[in-house]
C-alpha atoms as a PDB file:
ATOM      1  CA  UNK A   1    -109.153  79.497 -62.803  1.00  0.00           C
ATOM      2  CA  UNK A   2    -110.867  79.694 -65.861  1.00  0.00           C
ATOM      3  CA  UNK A   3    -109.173  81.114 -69.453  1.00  0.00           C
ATOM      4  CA  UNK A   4    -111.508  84.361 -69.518  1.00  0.00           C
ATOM      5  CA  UNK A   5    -111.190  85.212 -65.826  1.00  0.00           C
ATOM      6  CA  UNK A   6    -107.190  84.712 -66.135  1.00  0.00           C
ATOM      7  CA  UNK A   7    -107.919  87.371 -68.941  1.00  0.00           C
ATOM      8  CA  UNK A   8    -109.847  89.817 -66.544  1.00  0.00           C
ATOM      9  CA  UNK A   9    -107.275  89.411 -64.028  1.00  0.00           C
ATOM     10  CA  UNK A  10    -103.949  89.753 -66.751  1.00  0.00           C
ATOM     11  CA  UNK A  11    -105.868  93.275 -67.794  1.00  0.00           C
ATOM     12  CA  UNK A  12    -106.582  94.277 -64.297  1.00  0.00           C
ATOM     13  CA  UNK A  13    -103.223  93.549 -62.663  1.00  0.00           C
ATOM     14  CA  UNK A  14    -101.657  95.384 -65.430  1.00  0.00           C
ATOM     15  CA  UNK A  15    -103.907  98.538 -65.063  1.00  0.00           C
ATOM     16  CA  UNK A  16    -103.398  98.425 -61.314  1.00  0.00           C
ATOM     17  CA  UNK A  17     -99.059  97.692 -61.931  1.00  0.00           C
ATOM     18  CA  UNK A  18     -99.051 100.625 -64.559  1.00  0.00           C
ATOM     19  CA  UNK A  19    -100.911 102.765 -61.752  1.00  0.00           C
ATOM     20  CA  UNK A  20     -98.541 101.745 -59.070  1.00  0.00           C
ATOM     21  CA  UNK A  21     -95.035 102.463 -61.275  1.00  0.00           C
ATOM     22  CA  UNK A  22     -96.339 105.555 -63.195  1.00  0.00           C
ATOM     23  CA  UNK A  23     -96.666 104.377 -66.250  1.00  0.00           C
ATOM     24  CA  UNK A  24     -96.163 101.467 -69.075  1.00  0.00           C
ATOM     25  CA  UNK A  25     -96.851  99.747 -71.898  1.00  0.00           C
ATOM     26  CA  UNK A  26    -100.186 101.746 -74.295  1.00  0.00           C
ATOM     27  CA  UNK A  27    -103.281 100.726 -75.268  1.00  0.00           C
ATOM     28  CA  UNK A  28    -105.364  97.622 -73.387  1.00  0.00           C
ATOM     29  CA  UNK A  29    -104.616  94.812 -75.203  1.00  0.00           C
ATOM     30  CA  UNK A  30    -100.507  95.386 -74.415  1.00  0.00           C
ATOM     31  CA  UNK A  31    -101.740  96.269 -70.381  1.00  0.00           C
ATOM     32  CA  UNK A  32    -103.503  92.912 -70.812  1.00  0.00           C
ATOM     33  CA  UNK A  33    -100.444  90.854 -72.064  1.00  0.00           C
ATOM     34  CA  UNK A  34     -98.457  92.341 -69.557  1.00  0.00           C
ATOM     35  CA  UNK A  35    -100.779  91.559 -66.455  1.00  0.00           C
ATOM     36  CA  UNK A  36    -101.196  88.105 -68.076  1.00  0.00           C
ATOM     37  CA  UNK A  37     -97.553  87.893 -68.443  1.00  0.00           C
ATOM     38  CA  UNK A  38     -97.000  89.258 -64.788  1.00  0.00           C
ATOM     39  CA  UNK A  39     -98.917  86.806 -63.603  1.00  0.00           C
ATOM     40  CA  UNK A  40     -97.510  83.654 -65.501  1.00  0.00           C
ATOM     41  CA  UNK A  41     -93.587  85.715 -63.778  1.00  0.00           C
ATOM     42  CA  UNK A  42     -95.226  86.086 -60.428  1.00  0.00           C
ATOM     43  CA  UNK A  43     -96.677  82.488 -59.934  1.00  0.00           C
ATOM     44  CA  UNK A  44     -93.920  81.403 -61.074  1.00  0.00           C
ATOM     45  CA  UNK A  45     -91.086  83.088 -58.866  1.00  0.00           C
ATOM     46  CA  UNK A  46     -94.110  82.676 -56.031  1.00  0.00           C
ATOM     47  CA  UNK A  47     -93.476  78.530 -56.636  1.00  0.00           C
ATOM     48  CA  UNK A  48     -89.993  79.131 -56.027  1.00  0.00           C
ATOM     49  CA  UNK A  49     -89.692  81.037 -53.049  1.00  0.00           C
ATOM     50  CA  UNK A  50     -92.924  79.804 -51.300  1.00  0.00           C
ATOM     51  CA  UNK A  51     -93.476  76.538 -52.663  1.00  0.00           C
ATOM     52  CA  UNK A  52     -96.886  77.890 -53.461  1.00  0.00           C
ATOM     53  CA  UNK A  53     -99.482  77.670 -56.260  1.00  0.00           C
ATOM     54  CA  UNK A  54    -101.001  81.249 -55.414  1.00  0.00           C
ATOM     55  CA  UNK A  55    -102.624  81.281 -59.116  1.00  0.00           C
ATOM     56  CA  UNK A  56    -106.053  79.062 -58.095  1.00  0.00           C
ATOM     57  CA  UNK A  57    -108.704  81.086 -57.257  1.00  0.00           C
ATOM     58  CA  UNK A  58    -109.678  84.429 -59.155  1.00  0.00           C
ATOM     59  CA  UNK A  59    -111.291  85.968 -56.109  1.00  0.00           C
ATOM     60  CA  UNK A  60    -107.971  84.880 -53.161  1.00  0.00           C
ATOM     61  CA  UNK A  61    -105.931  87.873 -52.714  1.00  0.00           C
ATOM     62  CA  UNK A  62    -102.489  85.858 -53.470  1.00  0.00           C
ATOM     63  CA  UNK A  63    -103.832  85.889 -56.943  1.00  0.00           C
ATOM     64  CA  UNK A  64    -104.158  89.355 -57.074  1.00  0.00           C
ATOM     65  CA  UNK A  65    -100.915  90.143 -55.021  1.00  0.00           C
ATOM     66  CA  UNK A  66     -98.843  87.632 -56.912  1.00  0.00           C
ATOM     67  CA  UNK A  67     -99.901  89.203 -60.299  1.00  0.00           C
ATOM     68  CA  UNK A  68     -99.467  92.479 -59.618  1.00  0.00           C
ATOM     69  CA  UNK A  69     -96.264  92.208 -58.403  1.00  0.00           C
ATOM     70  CA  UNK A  70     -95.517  89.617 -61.753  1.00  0.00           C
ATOM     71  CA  UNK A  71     -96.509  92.956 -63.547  1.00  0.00           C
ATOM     72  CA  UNK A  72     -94.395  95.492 -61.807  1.00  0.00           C
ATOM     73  CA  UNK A  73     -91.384  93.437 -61.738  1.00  0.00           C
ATOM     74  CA  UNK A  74     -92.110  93.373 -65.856  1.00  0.00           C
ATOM     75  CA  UNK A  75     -92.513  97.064 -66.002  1.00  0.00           C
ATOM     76  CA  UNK A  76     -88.997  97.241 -64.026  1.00  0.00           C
ATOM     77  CA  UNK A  77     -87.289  95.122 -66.425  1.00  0.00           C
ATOM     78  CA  UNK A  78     -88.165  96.835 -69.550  1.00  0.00           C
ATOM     79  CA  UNK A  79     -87.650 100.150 -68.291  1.00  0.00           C
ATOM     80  CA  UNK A  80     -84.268  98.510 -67.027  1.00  0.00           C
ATOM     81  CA  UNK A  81     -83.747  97.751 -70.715  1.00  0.00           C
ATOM     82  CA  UNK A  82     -85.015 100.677 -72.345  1.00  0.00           C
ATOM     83  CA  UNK A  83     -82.775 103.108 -70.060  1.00  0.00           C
ATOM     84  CA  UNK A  84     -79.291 101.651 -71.449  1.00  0.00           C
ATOM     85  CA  UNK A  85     -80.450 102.093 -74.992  1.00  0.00           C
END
């Protein structure tokens, strides 16, 4: 996958994880780190469990799936975080 289409999907995973767990992180460019982010934490747990590389093709729904869920499990752990402060 190609560095601008791993953008498109980083900035669409996060809109669609922010949409799924009521909220997150403000403005684009942080909902774009985050999906990017997601996805890096979601292929990455995906390799371990599944001894998969679901991060090849932009338009394969693993992809999608597996960044998404990268981007909730983020928005989890911070509001994990935030919470005991």
């Amino acid at each position: 996958m190609g560095f601008i289409a791993f953008i498109i999907l980083g900035a669409l995973a996060g809109i669609i994880a922010k949409k799924i767990m009521g909220g997150g992180p403000d403005g684009i460019i942080l909902t774009t780190i985050l999906g990017i982010v997601g996805a890096l934490v979601g292929g990455w747990l995906a390799g371990l469990i599944f001894d998969a590389d679901p991060l090849d093709e932009f338009f394969d729904i693993s992809t999608w799936l597996t960044a998404i869920v990268g981007s909730i499990i983020l928005i989890w752990g911070y509001r994990l975080v935030s919470s005991r402060r």
